[in-house]
Protein backbone atom coordinates (compact mmCIF):
# COMPACT_ATOMS: atom_id res chain seq x y z
CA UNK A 1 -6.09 -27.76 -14.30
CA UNK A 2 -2.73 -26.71 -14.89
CA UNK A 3 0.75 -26.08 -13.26
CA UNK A 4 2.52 -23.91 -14.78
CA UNK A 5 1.46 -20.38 -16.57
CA UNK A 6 -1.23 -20.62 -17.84
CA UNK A 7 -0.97 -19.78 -21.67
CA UNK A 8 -3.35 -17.31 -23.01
CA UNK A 9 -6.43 -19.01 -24.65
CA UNK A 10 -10.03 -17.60 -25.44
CA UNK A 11 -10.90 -20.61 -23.23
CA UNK A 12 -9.44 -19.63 -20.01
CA UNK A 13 -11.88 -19.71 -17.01
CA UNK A 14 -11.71 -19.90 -13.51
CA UNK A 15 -15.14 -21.81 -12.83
CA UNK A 16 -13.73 -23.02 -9.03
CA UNK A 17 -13.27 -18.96 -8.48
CA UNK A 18 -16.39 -17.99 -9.24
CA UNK A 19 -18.28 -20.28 -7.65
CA UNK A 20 -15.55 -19.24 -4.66
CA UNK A 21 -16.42 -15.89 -5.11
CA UNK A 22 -20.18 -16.27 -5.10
CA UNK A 23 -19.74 -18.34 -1.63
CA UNK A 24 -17.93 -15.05 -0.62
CA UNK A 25 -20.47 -12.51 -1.48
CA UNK A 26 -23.17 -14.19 0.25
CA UNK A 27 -21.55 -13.95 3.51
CA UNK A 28 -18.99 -10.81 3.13
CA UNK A 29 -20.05 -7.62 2.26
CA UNK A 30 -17.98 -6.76 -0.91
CA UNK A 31 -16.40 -10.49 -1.10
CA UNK A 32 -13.44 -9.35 0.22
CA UNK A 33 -12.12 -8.03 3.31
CA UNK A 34 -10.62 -5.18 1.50
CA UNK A 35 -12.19 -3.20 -1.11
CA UNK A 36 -8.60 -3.53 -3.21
CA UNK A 37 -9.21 -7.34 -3.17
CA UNK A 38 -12.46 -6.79 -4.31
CA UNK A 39 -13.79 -9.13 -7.71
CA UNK A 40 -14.91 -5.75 -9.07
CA UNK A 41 -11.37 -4.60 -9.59
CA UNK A 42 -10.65 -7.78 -11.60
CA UNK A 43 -12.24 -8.56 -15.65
CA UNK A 44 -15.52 -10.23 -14.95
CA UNK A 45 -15.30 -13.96 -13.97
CA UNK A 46 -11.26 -13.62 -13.98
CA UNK A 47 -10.96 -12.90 -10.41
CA UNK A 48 -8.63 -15.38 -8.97
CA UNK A 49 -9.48 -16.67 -5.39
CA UNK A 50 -6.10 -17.97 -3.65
CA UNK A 51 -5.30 -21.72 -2.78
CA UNK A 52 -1.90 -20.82 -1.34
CA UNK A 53 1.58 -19.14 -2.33
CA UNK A 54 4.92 -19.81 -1.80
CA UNK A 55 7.88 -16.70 -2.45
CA UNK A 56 6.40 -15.07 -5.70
CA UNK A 57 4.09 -17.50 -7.00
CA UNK A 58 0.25 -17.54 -6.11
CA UNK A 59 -1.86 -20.77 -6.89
CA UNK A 60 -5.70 -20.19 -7.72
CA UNK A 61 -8.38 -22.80 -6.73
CA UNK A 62 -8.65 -23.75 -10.24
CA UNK A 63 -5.07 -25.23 -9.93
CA UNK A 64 -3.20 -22.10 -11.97
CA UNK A 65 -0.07 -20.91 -11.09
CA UNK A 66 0.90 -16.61 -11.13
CA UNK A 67 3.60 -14.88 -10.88
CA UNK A 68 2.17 -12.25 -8.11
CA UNK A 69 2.77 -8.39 -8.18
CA UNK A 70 1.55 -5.78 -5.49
CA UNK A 71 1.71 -9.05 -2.90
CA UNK A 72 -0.73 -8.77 -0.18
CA UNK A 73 -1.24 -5.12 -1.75
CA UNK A 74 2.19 -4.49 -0.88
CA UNK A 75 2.70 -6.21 2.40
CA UNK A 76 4.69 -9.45 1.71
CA UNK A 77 7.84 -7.88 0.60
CA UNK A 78 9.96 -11.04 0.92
CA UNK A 79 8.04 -13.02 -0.96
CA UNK A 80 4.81 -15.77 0.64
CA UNK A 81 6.37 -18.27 3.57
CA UNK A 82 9.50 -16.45 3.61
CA UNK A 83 11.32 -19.59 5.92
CA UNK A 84 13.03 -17.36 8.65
CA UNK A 85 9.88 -15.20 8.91
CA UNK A 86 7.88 -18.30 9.20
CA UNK A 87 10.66 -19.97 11.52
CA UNK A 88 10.45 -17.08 14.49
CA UNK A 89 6.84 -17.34 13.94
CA UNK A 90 6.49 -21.08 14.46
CA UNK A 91 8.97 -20.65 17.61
CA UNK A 92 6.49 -17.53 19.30
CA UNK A 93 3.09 -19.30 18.50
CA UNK A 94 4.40 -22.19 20.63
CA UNK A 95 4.93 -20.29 23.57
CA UNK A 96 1.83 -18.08 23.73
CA UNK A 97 0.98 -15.76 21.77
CA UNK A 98 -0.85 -13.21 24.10
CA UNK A 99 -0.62 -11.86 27.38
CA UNK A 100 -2.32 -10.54 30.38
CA UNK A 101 0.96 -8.39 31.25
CA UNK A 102 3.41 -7.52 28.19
CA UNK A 103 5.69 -9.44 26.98
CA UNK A 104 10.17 -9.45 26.47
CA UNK A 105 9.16 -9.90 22.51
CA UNK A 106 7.41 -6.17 22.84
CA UNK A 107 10.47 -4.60 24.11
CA UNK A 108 13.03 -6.27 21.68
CA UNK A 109 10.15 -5.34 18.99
CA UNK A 110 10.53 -1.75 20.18
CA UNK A 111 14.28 -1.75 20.39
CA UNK A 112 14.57 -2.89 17.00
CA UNK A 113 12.06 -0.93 15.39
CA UNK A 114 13.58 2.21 17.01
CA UNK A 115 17.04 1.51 15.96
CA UNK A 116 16.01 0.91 12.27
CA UNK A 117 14.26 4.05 12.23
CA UNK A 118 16.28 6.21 14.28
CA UNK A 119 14.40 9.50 13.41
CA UNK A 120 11.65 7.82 16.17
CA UNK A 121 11.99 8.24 19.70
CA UNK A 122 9.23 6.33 20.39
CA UNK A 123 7.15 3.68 19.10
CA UNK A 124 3.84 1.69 19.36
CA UNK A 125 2.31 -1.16 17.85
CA UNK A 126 -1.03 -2.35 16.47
CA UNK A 127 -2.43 -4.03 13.99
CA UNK A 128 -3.36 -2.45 10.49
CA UNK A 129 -2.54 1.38 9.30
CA UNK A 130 -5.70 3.26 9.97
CA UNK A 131 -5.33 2.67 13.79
CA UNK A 132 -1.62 4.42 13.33
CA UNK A 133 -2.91 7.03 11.35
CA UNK A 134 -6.08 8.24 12.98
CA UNK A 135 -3.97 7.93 16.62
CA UNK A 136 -1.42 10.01 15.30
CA UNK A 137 -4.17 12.61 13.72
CA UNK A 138 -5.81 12.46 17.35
CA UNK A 139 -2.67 12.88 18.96
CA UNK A 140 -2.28 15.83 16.33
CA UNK A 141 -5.25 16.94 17.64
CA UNK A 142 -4.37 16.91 21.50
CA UNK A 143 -1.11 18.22 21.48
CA UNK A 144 -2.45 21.35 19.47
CA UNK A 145 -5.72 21.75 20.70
CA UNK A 146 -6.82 22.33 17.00
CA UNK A 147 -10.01 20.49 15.31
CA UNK A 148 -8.79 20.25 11.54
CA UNK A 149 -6.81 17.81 10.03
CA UNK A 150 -5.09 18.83 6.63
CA UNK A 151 -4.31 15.69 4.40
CA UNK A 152 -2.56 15.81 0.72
CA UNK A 153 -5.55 15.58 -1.72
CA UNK A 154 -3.35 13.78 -4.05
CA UNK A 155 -2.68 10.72 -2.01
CA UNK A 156 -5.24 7.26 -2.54
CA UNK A 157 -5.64 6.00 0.99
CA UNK A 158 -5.34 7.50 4.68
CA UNK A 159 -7.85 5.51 6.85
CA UNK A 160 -11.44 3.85 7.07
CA UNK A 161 -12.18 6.55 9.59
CA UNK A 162 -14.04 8.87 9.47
CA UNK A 163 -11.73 11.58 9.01
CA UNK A 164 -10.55 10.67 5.69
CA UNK A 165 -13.36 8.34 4.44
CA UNK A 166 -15.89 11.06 4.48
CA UNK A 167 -13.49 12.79 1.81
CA UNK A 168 -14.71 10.32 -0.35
CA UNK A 169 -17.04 9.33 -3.17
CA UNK A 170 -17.86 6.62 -0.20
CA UNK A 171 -18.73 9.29 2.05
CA UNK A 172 -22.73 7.51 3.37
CA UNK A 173 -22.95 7.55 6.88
CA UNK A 174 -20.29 10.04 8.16
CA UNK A 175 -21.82 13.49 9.63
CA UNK A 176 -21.00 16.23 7.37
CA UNK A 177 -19.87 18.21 10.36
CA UNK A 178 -17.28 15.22 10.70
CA UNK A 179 -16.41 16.02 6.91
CA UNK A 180 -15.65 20.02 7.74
CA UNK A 181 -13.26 19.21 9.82
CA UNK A 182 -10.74 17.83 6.91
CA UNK A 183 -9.51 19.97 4.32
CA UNK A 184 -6.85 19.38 1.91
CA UNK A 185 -3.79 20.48 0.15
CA UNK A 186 -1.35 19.30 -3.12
CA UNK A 187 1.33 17.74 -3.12
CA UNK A 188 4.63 19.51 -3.86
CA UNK A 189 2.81 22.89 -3.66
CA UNK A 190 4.59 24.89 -0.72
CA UNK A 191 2.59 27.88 -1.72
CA UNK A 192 -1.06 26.57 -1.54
CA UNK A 193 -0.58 24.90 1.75
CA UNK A 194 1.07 28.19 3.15
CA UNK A 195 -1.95 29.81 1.70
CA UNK A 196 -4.22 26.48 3.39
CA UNK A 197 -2.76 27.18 6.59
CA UNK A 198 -2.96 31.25 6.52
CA UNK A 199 -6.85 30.75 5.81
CA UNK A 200 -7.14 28.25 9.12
CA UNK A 201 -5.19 30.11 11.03
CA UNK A 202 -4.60 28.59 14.83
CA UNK A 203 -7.17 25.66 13.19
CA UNK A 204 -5.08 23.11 11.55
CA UNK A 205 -3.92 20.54 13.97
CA UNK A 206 -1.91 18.66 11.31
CA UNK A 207 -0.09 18.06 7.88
CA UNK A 208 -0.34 13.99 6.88
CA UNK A 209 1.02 12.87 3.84
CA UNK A 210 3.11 10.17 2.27
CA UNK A 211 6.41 11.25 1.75
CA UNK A 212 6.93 9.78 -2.08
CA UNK A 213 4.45 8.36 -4.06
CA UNK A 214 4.84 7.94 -8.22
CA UNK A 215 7.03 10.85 -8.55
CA UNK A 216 10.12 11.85 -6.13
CA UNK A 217 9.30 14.84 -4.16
CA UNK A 218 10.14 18.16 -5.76
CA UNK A 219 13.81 19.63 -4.46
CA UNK A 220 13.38 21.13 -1.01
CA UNK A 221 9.67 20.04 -0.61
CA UNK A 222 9.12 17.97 2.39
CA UNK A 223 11.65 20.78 4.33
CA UNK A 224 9.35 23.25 2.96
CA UNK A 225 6.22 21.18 4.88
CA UNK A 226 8.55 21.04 7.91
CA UNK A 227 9.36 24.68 7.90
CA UNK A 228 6.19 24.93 7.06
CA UNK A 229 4.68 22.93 10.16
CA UNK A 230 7.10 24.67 12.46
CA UNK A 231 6.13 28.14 11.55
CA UNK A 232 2.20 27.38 12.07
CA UNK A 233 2.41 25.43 15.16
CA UNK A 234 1.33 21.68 13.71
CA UNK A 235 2.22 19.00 13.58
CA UNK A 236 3.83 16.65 10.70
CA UNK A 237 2.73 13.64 9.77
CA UNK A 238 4.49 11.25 6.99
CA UNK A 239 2.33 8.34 6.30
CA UNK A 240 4.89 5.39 5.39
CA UNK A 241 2.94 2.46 5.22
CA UNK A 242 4.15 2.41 1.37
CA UNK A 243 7.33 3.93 1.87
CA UNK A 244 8.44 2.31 4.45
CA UNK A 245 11.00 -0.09 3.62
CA UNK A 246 10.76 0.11 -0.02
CA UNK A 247 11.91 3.78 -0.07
CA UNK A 248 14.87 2.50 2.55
CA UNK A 249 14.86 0.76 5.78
CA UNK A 250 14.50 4.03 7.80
CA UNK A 251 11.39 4.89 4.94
CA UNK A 252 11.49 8.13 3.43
CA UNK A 253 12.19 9.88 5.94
CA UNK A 254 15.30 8.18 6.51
CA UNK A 255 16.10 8.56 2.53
CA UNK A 256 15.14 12.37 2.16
CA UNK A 257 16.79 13.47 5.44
CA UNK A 258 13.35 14.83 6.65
CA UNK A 259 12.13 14.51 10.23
CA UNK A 260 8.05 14.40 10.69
CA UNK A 261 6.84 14.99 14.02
CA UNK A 262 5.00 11.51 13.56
CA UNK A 263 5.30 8.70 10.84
CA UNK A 264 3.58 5.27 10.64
CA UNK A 265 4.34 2.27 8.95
CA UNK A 266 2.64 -1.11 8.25
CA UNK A 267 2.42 -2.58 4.69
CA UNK A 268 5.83 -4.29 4.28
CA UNK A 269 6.93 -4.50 8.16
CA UNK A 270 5.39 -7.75 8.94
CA UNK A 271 5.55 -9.58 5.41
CA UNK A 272 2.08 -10.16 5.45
CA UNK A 273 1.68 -10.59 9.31
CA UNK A 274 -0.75 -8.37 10.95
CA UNK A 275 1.76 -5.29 12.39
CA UNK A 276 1.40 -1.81 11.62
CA UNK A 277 3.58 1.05 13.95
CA UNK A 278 2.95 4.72 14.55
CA UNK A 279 6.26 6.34 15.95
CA UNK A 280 7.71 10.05 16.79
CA UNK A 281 8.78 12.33 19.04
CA UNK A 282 8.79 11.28 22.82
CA UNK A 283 7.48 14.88 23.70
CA UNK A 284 3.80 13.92 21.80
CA UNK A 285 4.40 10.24 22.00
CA UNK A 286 4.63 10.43 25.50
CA UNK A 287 0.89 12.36 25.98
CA UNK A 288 -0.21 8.75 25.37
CA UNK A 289 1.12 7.34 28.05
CA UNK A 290 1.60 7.37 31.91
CA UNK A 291 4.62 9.31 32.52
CA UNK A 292 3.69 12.41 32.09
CA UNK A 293 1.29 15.60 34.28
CA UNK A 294 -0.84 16.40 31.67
CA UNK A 295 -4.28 15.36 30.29
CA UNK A 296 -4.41 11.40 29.30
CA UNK A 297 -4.40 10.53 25.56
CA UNK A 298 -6.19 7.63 24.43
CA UNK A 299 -3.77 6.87 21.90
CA UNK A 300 -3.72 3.10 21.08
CA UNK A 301 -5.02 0.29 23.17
CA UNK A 302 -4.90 -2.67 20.98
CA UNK A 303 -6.07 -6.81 22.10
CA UNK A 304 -3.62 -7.76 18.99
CA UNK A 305 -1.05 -5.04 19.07
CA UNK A 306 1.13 -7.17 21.51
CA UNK A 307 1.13 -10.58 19.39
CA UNK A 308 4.11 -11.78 19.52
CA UNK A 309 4.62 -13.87 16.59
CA UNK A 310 3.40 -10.88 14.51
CA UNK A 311 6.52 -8.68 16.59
CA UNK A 312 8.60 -11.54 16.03
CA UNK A 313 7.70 -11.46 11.96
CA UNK A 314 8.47 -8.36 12.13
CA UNK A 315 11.95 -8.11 13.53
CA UNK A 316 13.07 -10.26 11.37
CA UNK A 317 11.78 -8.68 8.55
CA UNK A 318 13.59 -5.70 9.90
CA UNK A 319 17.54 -8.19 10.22
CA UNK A 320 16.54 -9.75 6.40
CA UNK A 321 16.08 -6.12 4.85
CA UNK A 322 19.77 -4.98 6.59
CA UNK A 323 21.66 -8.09 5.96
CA UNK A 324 20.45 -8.93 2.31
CA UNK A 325 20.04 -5.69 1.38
CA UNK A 326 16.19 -6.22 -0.04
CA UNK A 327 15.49 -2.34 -0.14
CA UNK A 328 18.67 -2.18 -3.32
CA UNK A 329 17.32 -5.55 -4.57
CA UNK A 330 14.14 -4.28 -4.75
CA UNK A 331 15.05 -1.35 -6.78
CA UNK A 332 17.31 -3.57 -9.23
CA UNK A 333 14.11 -6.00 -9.90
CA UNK A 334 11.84 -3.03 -10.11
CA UNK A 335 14.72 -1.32 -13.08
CA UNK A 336 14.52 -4.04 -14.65
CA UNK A 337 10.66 -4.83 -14.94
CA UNK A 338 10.08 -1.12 -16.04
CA UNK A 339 12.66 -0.99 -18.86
CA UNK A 340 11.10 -4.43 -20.64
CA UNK A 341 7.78 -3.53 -19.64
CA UNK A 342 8.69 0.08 -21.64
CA UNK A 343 9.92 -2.02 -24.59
CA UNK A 344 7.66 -4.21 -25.19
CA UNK A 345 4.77 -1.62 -25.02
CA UNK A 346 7.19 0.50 -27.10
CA UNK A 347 7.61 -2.74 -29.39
CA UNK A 348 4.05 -3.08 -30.45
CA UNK A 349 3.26 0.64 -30.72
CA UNK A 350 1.72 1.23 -27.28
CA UNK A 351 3.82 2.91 -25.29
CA UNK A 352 2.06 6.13 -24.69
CA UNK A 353 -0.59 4.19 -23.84
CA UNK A 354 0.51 1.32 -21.28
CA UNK A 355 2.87 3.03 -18.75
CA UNK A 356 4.94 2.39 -15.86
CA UNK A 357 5.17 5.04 -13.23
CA UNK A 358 7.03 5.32 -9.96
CA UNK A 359 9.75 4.64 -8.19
CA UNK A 360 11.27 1.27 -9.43
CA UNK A 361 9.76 -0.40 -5.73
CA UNK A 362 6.75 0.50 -5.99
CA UNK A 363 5.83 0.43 -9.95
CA UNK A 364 2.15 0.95 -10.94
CA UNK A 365 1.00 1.37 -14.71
CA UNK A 366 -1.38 3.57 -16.29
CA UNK A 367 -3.62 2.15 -19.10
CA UNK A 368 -4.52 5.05 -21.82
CA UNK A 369 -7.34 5.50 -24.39
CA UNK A 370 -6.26 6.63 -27.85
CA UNK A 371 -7.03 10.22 -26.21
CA UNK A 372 -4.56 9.60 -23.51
CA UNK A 373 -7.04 9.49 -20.89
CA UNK A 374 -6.91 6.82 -18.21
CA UNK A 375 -9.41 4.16 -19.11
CA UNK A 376 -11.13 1.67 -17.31
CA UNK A 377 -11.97 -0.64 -20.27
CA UNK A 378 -8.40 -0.35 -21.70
CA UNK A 379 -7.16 -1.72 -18.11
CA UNK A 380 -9.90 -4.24 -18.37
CA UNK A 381 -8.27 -5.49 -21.35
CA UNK A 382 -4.66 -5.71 -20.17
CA UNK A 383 -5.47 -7.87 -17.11
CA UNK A 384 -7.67 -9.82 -18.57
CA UNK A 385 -4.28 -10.78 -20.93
CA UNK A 386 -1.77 -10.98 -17.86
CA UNK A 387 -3.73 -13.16 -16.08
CA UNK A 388 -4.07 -15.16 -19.17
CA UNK A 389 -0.62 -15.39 -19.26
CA UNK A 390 0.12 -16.21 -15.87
CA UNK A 391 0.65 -12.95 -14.49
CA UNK A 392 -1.56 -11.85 -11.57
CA UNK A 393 -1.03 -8.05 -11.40
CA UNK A 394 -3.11 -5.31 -10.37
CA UNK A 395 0.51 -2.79 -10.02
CA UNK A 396 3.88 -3.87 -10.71
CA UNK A 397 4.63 -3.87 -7.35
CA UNK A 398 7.74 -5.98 -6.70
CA UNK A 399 9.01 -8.52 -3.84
CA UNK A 400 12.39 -9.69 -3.52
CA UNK A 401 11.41 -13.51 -4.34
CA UNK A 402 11.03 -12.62 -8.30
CA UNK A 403 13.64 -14.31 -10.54
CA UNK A 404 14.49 -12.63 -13.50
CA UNK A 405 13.19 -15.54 -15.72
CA UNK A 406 9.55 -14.56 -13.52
CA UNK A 407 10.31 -11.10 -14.95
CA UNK A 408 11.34 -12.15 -18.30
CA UNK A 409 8.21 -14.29 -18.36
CA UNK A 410 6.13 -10.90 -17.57
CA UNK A 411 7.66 -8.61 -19.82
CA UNK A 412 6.91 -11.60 -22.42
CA UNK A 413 3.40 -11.30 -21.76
CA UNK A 414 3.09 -8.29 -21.14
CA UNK A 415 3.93 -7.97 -25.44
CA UNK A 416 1.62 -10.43 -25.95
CA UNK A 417 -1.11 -7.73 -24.20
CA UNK A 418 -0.24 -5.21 -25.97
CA UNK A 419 -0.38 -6.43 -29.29
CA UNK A 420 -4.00 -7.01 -28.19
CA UNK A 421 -3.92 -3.34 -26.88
CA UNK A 422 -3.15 -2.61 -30.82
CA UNK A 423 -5.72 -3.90 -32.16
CA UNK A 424 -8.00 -2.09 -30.22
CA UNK A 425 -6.84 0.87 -30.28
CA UNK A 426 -6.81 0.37 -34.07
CA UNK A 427 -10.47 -0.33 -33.81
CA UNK A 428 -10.98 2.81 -31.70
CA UNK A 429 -13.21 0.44 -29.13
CA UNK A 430 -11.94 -1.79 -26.97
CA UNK A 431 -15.23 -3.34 -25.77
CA UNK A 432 -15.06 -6.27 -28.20
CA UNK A 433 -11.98 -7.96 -26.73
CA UNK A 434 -13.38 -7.07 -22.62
CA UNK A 435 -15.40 -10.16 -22.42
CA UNK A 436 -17.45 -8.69 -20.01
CA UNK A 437 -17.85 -5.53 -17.66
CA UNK A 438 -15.18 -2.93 -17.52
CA UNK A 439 -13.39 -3.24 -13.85
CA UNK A 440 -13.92 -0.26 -11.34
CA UNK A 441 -12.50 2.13 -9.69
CA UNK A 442 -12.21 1.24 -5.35
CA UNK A 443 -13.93 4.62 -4.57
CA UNK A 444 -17.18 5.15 -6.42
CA UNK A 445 -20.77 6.16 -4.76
CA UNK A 446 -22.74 3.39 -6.21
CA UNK A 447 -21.92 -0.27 -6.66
């Protein structure tokens, strides 16, 4: 077992993982608790399982060290056992962690969260994004009266409810009469969701997208959804799970100048603690709660939502990203990952075929067939060579713990991938150097 990075041998196997991950799939459906984690996603027999991980290193079982991208698909922003998160932690878990009544840590949570992102009048907390979402799409829903959710086509991942999963290819056991009920619309296309709302007329309860994604949002185009919104009566919904924090402390909202009716956020708030948000305007915030004459919303009643080392983690994830400036540092690691990533694919003739996209903190990379089409066996091939080298990365999603001798190392591997790449594109199949199954895409209708 080794160390260090591991260098990149024919011989490199992770027999500790797989017998890990065979343990797994015999009592968890999938072997993961996310379908993004999910050995499938990985080269076959090169899925890492984790031992531990400290800033922006992970450890595998079989004793090899990575430097980690995406962390905790995008959560642990600061880096694993970032000491002051883990200090206010410590300090909450030893005086309970849950209550019968709430609790001072819930207000200061509130407070803080509010005056970070001051386009929110109101705020509450739970535990993972798809409660935020779907209680801000049902909150949609009350405040309009309206059955139909409309949701940006060209965005991954809303929610494992219904609503969104039955859009799709995993679409088994959701009524189809759930599945009318969502309709879609493209991003940066002001015209085709004014046409989309025309055709539902008095039907469309709500407009949820994420702000940003891999390309900045075309000039004008989230005040054209919020004209948009206004002039049809529904409501606006920015998902910032990804956004938030990365984009800037306030999200994208907070960067564009654009208000949403609603937003929620998760993902980077608690660095890898369990804490998502969904915020807004007190008028529909308020419709979940007890102040108010009108019919009750059951908007979020959460066991967990209240844990206070998890509200803890996350106001001081909130202080670390204002007083060290993480959001900026994130950006400068991010620059400088794309730009040797870009030369060294450039280097060895690749780079129309391995590239980085999106904004520089929150990088992902294509991998391209010699037609230019997205391939799964050309990605196959790629990881199988980072993690070889030491580099566990299924984006190039950075955290603020990466040196620039971790990035050096990657970009240094990275060539060392690509010359691979090369060759097989030279060969016109890649198959020979996949050492197994292709990897797979998260939403497919048979395993």
């Amino acid at each position: 077992m080794t160390t260090e990075h591991t260098e990149a041998t024919a011989e490199f196997v992770l027999s500790r993982s797989r017998a890990a991950n065979e343990r797994l799939h015999a009592m968890i459906p999938g072997g993961a608790h996310t379908y993004a984690k999910g050995d499938d996603q990985y080269p076959e027999n090169l899925a890492p399982v984790i031992s531990h991980g400290r800033g922006a290193h992970v450890w595998d079982v079989d004793g090899n060290r990575y430097i980690e991208y995406g962390s905790g698909l995008r959560s642990v922003s600061l880096g694993h056992a970032h000491p002051r998160v883990t200090e206010v932690v410590r300090r909450e878990i030893d005086r309970g962690s849950n209550f019968v009544r709430p609790s001072m840590v819930e207000v200061e949570a509130a407070e803080r969260f509010l005056a970070t992102v001051p386009t929110a009048e109101m705020v509450k907390f739970a535990k993972n994004g798809s409660d935020a979402t779907t209680a801000a799409v049902r909150l949609a829903r009350a405040a309009t009266g309206r059955p139909r959710v409309a949701l940006c086509a060209d965005h991954p991942f809303f929610s494992t409810d219904d609503w969104f999963i039955g859009t799709t290819p995993m679409s088994a056991g959701i009524p189809e009469t759930t599945n009318e009920l969502t309709v879609s619309f493209p991003y940066g296309d002001l015209a085709a969701t004014e046409e989309l709302l025309t055709r539902y007329q008095d039907e469309i309860a709500c407009l949820i997208l994420e702000p940003a994604t891999q390309t900045e949002p075309p000039p004008g185009y989230l005040a054209g959804l919020r004209a948009l919104a206004d002039r049809h009566g529904c409501v606006l919904i920015f998902d910032e799970m990804i956004t938030g924090f990365r984009w800037s402390e306030a999200g994208a909202q907070g960067l564009y100048g654009v208000v949403p009716d609603l937003s929620t956020f998760g993902k980077a708030l608690g660095n890898g603690f369990a804490v998502s948000a969904l915020a807004g305007r007190r008028e529909l915030m308020e419709r979940g709660g007890l102040r108010h004459s009108g019919e009750r919303v059951f908007l979020l009643s959460t066991t967990h939502g209240a844990e206070t080392h998890s509200l803890a983690a996350a106001m001081a994830v909130q202080s670390i990203y204002v007083e060290e400036g993480v959001t900026a540092r994130l950006h400068t690691l991010g620059e400088r990952l794309a730009a040797g990533v870009r030369e060294a694919a450039a280097g060895m003739g690749v780079g129309e075929h391995v590239v980085v996209r999106g904004r520089a903190s929150n990088l992902v990379f294509a991998t391209l067939d010699e037609n230019g089409q997205p391939s799964q066996e050309y990605r196959t091939l790629f990881l199988r060579r980072l993690l070889e080298g030491g580099v566990l990365a299924p984006s190039f999603v950075v955290s603020s713990a990466l040196s620039d001798a971790d990035i050096d190392h990657t970009v240094d591997v990275v060539a060392q991938a690509c010359a691979v790449y090369r060759k097989a594109l030279d060969a016109g199949d890649p198959i020979p150097w996949l050492a197994g199954r292709p990897v797979k895409p998260v939403f497919r209708r048979l395993a």
